[in-house]
Structures are given as structure tokens and as C-alpha cells.
Protein backbone atom coordinates (compact mmCIF):
# COMPACT_ATOMS: atom_id res chain seq x y z
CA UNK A 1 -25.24 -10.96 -25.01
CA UNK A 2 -21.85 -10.17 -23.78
CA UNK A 3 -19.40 -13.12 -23.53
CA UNK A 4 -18.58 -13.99 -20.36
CA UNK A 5 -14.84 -14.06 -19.31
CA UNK A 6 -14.94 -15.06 -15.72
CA UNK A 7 -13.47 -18.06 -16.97
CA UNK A 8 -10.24 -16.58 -18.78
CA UNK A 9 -9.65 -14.32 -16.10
CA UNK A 10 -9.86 -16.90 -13.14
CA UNK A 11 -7.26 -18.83 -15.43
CA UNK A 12 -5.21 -16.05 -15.86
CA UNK A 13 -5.12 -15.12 -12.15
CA UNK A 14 -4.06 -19.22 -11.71
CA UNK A 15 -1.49 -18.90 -13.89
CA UNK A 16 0.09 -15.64 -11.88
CA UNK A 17 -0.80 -17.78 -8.41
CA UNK A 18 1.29 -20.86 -9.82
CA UNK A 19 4.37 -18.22 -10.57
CA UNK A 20 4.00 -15.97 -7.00
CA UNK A 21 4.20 -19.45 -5.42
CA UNK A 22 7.49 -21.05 -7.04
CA UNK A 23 9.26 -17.40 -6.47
CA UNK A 24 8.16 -17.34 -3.22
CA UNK A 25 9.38 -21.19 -2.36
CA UNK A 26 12.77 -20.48 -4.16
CA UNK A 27 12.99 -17.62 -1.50
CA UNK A 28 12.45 -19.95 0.81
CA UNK A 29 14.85 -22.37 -0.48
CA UNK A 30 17.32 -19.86 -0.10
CA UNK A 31 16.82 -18.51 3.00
CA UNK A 32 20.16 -19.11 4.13
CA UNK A 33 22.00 -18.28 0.96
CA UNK A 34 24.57 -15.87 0.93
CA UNK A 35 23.97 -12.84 -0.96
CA UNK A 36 20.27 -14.20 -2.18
CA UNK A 37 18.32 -11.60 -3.18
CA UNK A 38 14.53 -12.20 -2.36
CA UNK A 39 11.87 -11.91 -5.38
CA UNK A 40 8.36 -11.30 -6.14
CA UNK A 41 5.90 -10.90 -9.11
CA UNK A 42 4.13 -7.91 -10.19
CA UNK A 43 0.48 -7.21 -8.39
CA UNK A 44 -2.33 -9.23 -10.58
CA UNK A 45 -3.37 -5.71 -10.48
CA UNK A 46 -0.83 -4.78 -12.94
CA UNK A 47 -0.85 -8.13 -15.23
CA UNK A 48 -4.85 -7.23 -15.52
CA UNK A 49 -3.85 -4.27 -16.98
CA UNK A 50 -1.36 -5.54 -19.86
CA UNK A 51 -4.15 -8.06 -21.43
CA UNK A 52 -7.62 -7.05 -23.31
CA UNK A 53 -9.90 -8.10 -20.92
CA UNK A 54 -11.90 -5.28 -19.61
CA UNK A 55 -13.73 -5.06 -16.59
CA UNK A 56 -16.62 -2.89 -16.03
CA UNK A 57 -16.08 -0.03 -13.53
CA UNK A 58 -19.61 0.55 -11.48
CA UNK A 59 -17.18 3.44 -9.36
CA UNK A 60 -14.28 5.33 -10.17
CA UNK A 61 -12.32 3.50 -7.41
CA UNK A 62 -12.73 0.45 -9.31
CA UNK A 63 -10.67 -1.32 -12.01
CA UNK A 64 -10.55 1.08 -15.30
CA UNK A 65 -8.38 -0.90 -17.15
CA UNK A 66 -8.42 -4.85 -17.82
CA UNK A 67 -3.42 -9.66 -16.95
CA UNK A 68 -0.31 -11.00 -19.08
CA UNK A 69 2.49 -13.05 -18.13
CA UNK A 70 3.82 -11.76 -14.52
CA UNK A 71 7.09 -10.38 -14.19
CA UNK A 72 9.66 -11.04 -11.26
CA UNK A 73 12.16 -8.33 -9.49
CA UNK A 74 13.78 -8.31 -7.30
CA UNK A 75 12.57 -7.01 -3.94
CA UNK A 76 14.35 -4.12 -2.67
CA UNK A 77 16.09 -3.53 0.50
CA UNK A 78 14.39 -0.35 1.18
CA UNK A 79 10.93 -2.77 0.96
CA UNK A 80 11.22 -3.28 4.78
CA UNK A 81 13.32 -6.31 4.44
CA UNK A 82 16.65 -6.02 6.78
CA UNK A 83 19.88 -7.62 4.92
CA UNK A 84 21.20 -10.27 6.71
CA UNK A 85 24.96 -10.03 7.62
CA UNK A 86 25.54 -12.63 4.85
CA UNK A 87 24.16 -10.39 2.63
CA UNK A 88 20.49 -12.06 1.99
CA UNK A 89 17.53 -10.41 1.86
CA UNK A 90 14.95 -13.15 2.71
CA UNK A 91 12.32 -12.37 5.59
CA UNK A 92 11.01 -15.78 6.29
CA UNK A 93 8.21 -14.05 8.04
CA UNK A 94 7.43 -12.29 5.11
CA UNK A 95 7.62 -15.01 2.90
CA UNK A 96 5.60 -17.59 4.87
CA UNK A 97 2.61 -14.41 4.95
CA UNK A 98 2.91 -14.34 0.94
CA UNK A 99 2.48 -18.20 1.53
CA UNK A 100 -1.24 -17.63 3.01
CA UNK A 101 -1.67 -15.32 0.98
CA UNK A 102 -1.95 -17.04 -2.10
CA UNK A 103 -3.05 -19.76 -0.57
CA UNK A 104 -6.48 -17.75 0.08
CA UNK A 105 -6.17 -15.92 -3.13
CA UNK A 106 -6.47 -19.72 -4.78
CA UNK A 107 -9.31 -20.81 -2.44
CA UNK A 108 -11.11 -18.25 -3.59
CA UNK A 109 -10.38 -18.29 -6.96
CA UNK A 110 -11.49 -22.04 -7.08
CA UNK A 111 -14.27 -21.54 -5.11
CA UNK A 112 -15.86 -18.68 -7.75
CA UNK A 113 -15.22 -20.73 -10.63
CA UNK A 114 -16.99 -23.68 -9.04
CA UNK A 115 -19.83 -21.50 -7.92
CA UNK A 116 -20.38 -20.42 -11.73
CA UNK A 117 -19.65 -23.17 -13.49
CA UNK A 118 -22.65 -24.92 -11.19
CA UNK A 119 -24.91 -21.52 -12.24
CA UNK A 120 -24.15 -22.31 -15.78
CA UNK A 121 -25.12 -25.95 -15.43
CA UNK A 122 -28.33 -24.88 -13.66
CA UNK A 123 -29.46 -22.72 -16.52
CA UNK A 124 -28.80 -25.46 -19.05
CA UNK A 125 -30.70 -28.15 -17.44
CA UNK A 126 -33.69 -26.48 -17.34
């Protein structure tokens, strides 16, 4: 029996949640900062595929490869985001959408790690 790693990974994709949501609020923050350059973290997508978990591909659309620590950049101004006059770069819009976003993207993870964890408890008790 394979061990399972649901567990690591929904940590993992906490851990890159907790990050994407300070970036985005210190975009928010400076919203009206001159010259503030708006930021974001690399796709989970891409932190899955810097770590040695590997998930198991049932099509060749699906994952191949298996997250680390998330990096941020800077978002570019070719990334559909007009610069302000004063030279800032924030889309509130934008920004409050990443907001739901994650939101969800927590929701969910919490809710499939609850879900499992109560599987797992079900099989010991009996």
C-alpha cells in the first residue's frame, strides 16, 4: 500500500494560499501608491512541479509531474493591467477577483481534507 499524500499536498497548497493572499492584500494596500508595482505568485501548478510528490496521470491532459515554496514577480504591464498616471499598476478589480479566488480555492481545500480525514476515521472504527 501506497502512502497517501493528500495530506502533504493539501498543506502545501495552504501554505501557497496563505502567500497569494498577503501579496494580493499588499496590492491592495497600495492601491494608491505611486509607482507600486502589483505582484503575484507562481500558479500552484508550477510549485507542484518543483517538489517530489507525484501525482498519477489517468490522461495525458493531466498533471505529469508532481509544489515548493511560491515565488512572487512582479506582474507585468503587458498582463492587461493599465498603468495609472501615477505610475501604479494595481487593478483593484483584478485584485478583489484573486480575492474570491482563493477564497474558494481554500474552501475547497478545507472541505477535501475534512471529507478524508472523516473516511479515515470511518475505516478505523470499524
Amino acid at each position: 500500500m501506497e502512502p497517501i499524500q493528500l495530506f502533504e499536498l493539501a498543506s502545501r497548497q495552504a501554505q501557497w494560499l496563505t502567500v497569494r493572499q498577503n501579496v494580493v492584500a499588499g496590492n491592495i494596500a497600495n492601491a494608491n501608491t505611486p509607482h507600486y508595482r502589483a505582484k503575484d505568485v507562481q500558479p500552484f501548478e508550477s510549485v507542484l512541479q518543483n517538489t517530489g510528490i507525484q501525482m498519477a496521470a489517468t490522461h495525458r491532459a493531466h498533471f505529469t509531474e508532481s509544489p515548493e515554496a511560491a515565488h512572487v514577480t512582479e506582474v507585468s504591464a503587458l498582463d492587461d493591467v493599465a498603468v495609472q498616471q501615477s505610475g501604479n499598476t494595481v487593478a483593484l478589480e483584478e485584485e478583489l477577483m484573486k480575492t474570491g479566488a482563493i477564497k474558494r480555492d481554500y474552501e475547497l481545500n478545507a472541505g477535501l481534507v475534512k471529507s478524508f480525514h472523516r473516511m479515515i476515521l470511518m475505516t478505523v472504527r470499524k
